[in-house]
Protein backbone atom coordinates (compact mmCIF):
# COMPACT_ATOMS: atom_id res chain seq x y z
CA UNK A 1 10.79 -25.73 13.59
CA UNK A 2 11.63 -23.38 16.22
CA UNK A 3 9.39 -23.26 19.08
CA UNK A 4 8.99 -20.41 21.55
CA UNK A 5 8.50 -20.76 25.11
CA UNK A 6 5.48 -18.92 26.20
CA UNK A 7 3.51 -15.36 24.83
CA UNK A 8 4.81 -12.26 27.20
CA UNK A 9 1.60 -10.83 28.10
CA UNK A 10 2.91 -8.03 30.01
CA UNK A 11 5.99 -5.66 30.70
CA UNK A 12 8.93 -7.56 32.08
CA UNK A 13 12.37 -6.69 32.11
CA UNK A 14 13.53 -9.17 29.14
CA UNK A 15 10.45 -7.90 26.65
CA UNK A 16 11.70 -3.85 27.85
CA UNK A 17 15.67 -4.85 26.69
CA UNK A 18 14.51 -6.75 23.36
CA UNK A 19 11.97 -4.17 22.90
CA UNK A 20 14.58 -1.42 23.29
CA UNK A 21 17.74 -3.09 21.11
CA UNK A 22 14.76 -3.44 18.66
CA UNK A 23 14.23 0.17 18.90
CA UNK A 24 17.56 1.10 18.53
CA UNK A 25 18.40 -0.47 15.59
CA UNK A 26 14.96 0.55 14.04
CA UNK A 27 16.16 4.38 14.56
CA UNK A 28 19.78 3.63 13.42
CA UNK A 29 18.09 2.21 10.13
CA UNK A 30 16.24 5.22 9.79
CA UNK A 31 19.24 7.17 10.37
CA UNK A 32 20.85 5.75 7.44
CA UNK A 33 17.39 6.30 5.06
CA UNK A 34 16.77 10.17 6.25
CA UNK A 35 20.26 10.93 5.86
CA UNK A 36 20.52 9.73 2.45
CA UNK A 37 16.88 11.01 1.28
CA UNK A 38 17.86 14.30 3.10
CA UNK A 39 20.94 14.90 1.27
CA UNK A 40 18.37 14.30 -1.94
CA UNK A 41 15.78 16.18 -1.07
CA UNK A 42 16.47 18.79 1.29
CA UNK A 43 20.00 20.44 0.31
CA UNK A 44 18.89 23.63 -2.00
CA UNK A 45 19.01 22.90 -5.39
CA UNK A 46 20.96 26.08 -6.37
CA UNK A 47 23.81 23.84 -4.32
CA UNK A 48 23.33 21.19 -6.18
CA UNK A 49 23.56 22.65 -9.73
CA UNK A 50 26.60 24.34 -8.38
CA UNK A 51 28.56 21.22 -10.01
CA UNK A 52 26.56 18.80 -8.53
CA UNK A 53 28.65 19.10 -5.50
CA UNK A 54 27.94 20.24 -1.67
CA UNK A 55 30.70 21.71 0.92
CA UNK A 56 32.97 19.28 1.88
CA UNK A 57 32.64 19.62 5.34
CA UNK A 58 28.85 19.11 5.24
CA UNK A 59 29.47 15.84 2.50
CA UNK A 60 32.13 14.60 5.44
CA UNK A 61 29.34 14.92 8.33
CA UNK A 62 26.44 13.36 6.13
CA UNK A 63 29.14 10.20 5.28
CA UNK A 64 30.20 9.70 9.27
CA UNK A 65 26.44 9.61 10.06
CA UNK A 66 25.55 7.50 7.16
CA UNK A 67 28.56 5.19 8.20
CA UNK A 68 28.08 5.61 12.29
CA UNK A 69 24.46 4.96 11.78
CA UNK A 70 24.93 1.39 10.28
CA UNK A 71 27.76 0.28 12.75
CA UNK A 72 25.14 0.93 15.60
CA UNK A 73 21.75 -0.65 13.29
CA UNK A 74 24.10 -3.97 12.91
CA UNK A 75 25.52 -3.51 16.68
CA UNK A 76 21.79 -3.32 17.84
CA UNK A 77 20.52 -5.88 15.18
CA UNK A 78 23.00 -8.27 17.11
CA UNK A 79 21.53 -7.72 20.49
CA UNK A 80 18.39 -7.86 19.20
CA UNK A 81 18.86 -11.39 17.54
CA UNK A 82 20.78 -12.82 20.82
CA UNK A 83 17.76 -11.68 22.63
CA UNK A 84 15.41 -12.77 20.44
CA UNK A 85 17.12 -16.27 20.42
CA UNK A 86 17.43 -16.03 23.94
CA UNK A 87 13.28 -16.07 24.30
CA UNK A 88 13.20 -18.65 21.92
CA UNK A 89 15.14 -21.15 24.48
CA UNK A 90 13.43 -20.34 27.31
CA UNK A 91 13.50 -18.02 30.47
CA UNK A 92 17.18 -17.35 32.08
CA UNK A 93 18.92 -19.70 28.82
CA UNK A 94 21.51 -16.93 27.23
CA UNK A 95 23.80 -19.89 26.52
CA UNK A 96 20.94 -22.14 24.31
CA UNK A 97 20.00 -18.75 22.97
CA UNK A 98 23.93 -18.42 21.25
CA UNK A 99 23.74 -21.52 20.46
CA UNK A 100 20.80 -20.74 18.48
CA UNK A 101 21.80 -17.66 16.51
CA UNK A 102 22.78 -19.73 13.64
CA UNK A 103 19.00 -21.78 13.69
CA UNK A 104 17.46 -18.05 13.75
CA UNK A 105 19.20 -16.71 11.26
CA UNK A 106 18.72 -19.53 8.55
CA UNK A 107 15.20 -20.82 9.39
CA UNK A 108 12.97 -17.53 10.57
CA UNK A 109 11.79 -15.12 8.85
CA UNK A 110 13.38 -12.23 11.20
CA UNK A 111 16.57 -13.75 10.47
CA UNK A 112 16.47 -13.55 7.04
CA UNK A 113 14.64 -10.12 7.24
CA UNK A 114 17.02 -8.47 9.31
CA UNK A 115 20.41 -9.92 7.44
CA UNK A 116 18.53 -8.68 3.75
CA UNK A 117 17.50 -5.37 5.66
CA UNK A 118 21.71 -4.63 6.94
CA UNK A 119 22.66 -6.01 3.62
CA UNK A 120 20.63 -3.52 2.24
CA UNK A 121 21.68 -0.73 4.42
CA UNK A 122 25.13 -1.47 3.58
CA UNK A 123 24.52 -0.85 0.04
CA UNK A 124 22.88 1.78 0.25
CA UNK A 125 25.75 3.26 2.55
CA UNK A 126 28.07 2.20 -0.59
CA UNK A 127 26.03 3.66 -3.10
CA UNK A 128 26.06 7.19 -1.04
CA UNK A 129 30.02 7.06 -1.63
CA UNK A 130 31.71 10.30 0.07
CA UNK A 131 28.11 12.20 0.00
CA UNK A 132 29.13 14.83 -2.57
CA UNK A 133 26.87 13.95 -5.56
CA UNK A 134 23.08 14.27 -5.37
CA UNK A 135 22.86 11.49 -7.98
CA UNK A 136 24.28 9.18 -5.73
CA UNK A 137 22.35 10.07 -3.09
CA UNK A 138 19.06 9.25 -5.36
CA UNK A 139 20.66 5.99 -6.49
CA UNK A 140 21.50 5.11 -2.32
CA UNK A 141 17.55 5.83 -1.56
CA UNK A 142 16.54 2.98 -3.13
CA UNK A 143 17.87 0.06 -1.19
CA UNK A 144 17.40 2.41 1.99
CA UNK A 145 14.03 2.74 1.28
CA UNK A 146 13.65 -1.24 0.49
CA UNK A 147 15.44 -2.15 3.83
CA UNK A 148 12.93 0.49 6.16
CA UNK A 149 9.61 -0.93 3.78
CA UNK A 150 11.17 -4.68 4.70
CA UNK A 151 10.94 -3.88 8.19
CA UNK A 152 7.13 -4.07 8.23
CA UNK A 153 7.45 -7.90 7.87
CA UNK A 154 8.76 -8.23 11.44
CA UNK A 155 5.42 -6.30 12.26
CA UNK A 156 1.78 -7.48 13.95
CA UNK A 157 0.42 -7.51 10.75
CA UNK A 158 2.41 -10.13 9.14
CA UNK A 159 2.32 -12.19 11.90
CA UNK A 160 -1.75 -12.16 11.76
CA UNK A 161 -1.85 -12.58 7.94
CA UNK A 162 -5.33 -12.12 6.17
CA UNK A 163 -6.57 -8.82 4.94
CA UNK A 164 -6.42 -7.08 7.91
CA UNK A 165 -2.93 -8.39 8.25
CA UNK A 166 -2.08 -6.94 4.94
CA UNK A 167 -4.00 -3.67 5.46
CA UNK A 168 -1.74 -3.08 8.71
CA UNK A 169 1.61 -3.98 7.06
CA UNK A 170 0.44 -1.50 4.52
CA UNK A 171 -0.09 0.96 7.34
CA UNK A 172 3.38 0.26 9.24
CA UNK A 173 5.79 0.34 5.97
CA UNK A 174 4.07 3.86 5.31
CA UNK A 175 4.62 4.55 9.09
CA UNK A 176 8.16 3.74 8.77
CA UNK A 177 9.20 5.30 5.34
CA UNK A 178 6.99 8.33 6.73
CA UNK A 179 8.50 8.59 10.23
CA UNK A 180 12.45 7.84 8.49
CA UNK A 181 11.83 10.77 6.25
CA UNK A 182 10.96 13.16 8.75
CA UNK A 183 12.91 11.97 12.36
CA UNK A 184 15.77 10.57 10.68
CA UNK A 185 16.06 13.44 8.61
CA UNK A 186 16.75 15.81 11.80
CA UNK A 187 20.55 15.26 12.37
CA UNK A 188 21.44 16.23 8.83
CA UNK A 189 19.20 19.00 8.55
CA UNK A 190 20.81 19.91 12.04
CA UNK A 191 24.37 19.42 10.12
CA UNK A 192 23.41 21.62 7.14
CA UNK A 193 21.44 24.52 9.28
CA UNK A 194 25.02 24.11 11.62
CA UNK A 195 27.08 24.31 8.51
CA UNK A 196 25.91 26.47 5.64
CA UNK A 197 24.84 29.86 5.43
CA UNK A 198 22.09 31.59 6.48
CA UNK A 199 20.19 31.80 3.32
CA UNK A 200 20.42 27.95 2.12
CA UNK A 201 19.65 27.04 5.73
CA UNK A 202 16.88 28.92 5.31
CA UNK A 203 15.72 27.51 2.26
CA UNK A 204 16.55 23.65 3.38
CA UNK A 205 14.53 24.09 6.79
CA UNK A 206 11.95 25.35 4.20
CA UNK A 207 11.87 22.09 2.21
CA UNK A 208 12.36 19.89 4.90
CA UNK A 209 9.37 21.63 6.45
CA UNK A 210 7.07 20.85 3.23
CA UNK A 211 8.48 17.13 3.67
CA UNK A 212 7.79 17.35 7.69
CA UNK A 213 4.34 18.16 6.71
CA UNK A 214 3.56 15.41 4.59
CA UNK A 215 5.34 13.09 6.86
CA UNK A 216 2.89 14.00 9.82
CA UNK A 217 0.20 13.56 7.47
CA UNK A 218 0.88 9.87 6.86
CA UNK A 219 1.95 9.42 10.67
CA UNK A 220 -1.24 10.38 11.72
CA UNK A 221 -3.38 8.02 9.60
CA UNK A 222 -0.89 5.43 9.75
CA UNK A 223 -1.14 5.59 13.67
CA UNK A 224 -5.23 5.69 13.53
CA UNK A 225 -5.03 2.79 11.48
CA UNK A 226 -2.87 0.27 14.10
CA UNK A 227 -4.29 1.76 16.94
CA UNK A 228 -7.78 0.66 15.77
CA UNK A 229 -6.83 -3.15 14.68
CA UNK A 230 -4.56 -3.68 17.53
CA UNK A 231 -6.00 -1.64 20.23
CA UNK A 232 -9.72 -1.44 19.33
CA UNK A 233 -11.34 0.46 22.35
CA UNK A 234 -10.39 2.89 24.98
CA UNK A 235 -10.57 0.37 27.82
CA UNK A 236 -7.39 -1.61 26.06
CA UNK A 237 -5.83 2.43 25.61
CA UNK A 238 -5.65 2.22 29.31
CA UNK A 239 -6.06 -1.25 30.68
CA UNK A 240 -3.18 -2.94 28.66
CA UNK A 241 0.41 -2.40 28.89
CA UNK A 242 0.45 -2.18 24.91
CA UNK A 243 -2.25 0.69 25.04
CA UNK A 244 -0.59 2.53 27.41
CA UNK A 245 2.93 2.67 25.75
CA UNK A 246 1.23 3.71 23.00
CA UNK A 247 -0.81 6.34 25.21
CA UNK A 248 2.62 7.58 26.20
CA UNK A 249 3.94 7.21 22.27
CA UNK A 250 0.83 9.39 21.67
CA UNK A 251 1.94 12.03 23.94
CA UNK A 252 4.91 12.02 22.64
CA UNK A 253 4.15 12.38 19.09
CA UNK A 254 2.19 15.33 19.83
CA UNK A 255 5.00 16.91 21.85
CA UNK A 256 6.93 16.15 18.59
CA UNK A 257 4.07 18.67 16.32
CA UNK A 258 4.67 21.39 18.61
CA UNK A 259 8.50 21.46 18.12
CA UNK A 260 7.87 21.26 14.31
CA UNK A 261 5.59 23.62 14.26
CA UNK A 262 7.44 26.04 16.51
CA UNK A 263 10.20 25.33 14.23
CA UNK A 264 7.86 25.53 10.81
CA UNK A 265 6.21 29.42 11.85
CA UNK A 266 8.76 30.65 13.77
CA UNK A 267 11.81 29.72 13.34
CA UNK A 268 12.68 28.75 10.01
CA UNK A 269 11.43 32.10 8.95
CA UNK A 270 13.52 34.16 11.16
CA UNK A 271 16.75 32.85 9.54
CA UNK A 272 15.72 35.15 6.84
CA UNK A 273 15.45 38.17 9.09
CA UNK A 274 17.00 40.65 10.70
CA UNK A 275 18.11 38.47 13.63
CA UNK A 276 19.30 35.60 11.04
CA UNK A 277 22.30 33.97 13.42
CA UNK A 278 20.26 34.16 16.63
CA UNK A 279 17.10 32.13 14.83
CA UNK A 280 19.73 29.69 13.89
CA UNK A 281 20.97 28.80 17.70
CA UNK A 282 17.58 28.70 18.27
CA UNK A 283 16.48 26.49 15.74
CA UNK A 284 19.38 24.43 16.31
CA UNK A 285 18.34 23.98 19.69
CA UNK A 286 14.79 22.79 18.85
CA UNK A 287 16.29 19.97 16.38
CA UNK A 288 18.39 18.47 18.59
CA UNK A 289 15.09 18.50 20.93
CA UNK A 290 13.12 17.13 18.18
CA UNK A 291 15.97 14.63 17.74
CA UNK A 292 15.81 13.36 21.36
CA UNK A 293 12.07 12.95 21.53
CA UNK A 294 11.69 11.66 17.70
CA UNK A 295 14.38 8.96 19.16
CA UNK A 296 12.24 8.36 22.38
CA UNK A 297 9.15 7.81 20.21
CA UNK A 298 11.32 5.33 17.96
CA UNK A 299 11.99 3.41 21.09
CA UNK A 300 8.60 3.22 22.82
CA UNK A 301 7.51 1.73 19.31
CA UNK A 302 10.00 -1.03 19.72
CA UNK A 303 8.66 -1.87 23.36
CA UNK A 304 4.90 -2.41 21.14
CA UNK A 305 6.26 -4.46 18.76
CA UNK A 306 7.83 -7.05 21.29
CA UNK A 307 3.95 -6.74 22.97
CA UNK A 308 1.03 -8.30 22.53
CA UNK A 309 -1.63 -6.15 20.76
CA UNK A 310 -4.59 -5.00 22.94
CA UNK A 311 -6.99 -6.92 20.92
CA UNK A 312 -5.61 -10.02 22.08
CA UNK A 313 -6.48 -9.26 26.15
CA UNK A 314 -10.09 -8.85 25.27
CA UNK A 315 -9.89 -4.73 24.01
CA UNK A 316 -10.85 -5.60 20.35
CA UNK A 317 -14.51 -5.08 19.52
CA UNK A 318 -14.66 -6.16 15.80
């Protein structure tokens, strides 16, 4: 069995680079779902009876993301695993931690999550095939959608187990389907608003808004529902390091609702007006903000999942 060498119990520069490769390749793997569920759901489907078939250009950009995302979640994956095997031997041991890639991968359960969870990825990538038929985009949802729900197992609550494990596994798939639906569904609603004309664009901004809106929905009581079991009281919010990255995630999540909602009333309907093409810069703009921040937020909740919760420095009052 492997054994690890001491609990980080507070920011340090190792936790901040595993917590951030983590991050990375947790957004890259959302890349790859909201790309695939976007082309699904989002392009018009007045497009997609028109033979079953979107522009080539936009089918080209949805297939390079679909493809550049996975080369960066493996890429990432990798750092993450050398760093993660890394811990495992001890402070300032990168050598013992190569040495024990193979160990991690075979005999812990983040190895075999996160080789299933590319494997996955991968197929679904496959499945997609050159992006051009909305059938195959349903079909490439599914193992997408397995690989971001498998991610939850790397999560606090399997590693507390019980029912409050389970209820916050629950919580963090939904958090993770919910948040790959919306954030990594910005770039190709950026490509297809870019790409196609004004009227589809408006009517895909339209459905992705509807989407947006249910994905906040589930965000929100997702969020409520970790930050309770693994925060617990507002003197862990502020007195931890985990509360206060997710004080900061916080922020950022609400800078995130008043992009979308800029984007939602104001925006999105002024593709339909008068002043179609200048909405559209516009609205461009604001996605690639959304983008940037949604990729921020992504990140920050990689740093939390390499921490301690708050309830273990005292902060839980259950």
């Amino acid at each position: 069995r492997l054994q690890i060498h001491g609990l980080p119990m507070s920011l340090s520069a190792t936790l901040l680079f595993r917590g951030i490769a983590r991050g990375v390749h947790v957004a890259a793997s959302l890349s790859v779902f909201g790309t695939i569920t976007g082309r699904a759901l989002v392009v018009p489907r007045s497009r997609a009876r028109e033979g079953s078939r979107s522009d080539p250009a936009i089918a080209q950009a949805l297939v390079r993301l679909v493809r550049v995302s996975l080369v960066v979640a493996a890429a990432a994956g990798l750092v993450w695993l050398l760093s993660e095997a890394a811990y495992i031997a001890g402070p300032h041991r990168l050598g013992a931690g190569i040495a024990l890639l193979g160990p991690v991968l075979n005999d812990t359960n983040f190895g075999h999550l996160l080789l299933v969870r590319l494997a996955l990825l991968a197929l679904s990538a496959i499945l997609f095939g050159d992006g051009r038929r909305r059938g195959r985009a349903w079909a490439a949802t599914v193992p997408a959608a397995v690989a971001t729900v498998l991610q939850a197992g790397l999560g606090h609550g399997a590693a507390m187990g019980g029912i409050e494990g389970i209820a916050l596994a629950i919580a963090l798939a939904l958090h993770l389907v919910a948040a790959g639906l919306w954030l990594g569904g910005l770039v190709p609603l950026l490509i297809f608003v870019t790409t196609a004309s004004l009227n589809e664009a408006h009517r895909a901004a339209r459905r992705f808004s509807v989407l947006g809106a249910i994905c906040v929905a589930i965000l929100a009581v997702t969020a409520c529902v970790q930050g309770y079991w693994l925060i617990g009281s507002a003197r862990a919010f502020v007195g931890t390091d985990y509360g206060r990255i997710a004080a900061g995630k916080l922020v950022l999540f609400l800078a995130l609702l008043t992009i979308a909602a800029r984007n939602r009333f104001w925006l999105t309907p002024g593709l339909a007006g008068l002043a179609g093409e200048r909405s559209r810069m516009t609205l461009r703009r604001a996605i690639i903000g959304e983008t940037v921040v949604g990729g921020a937020v992504i990140i920050l909740a990689g740093v939390l999942m390499e921490l301690p919760p708050a309830m273990n420095m005292g902060g839980m009052p259950h």
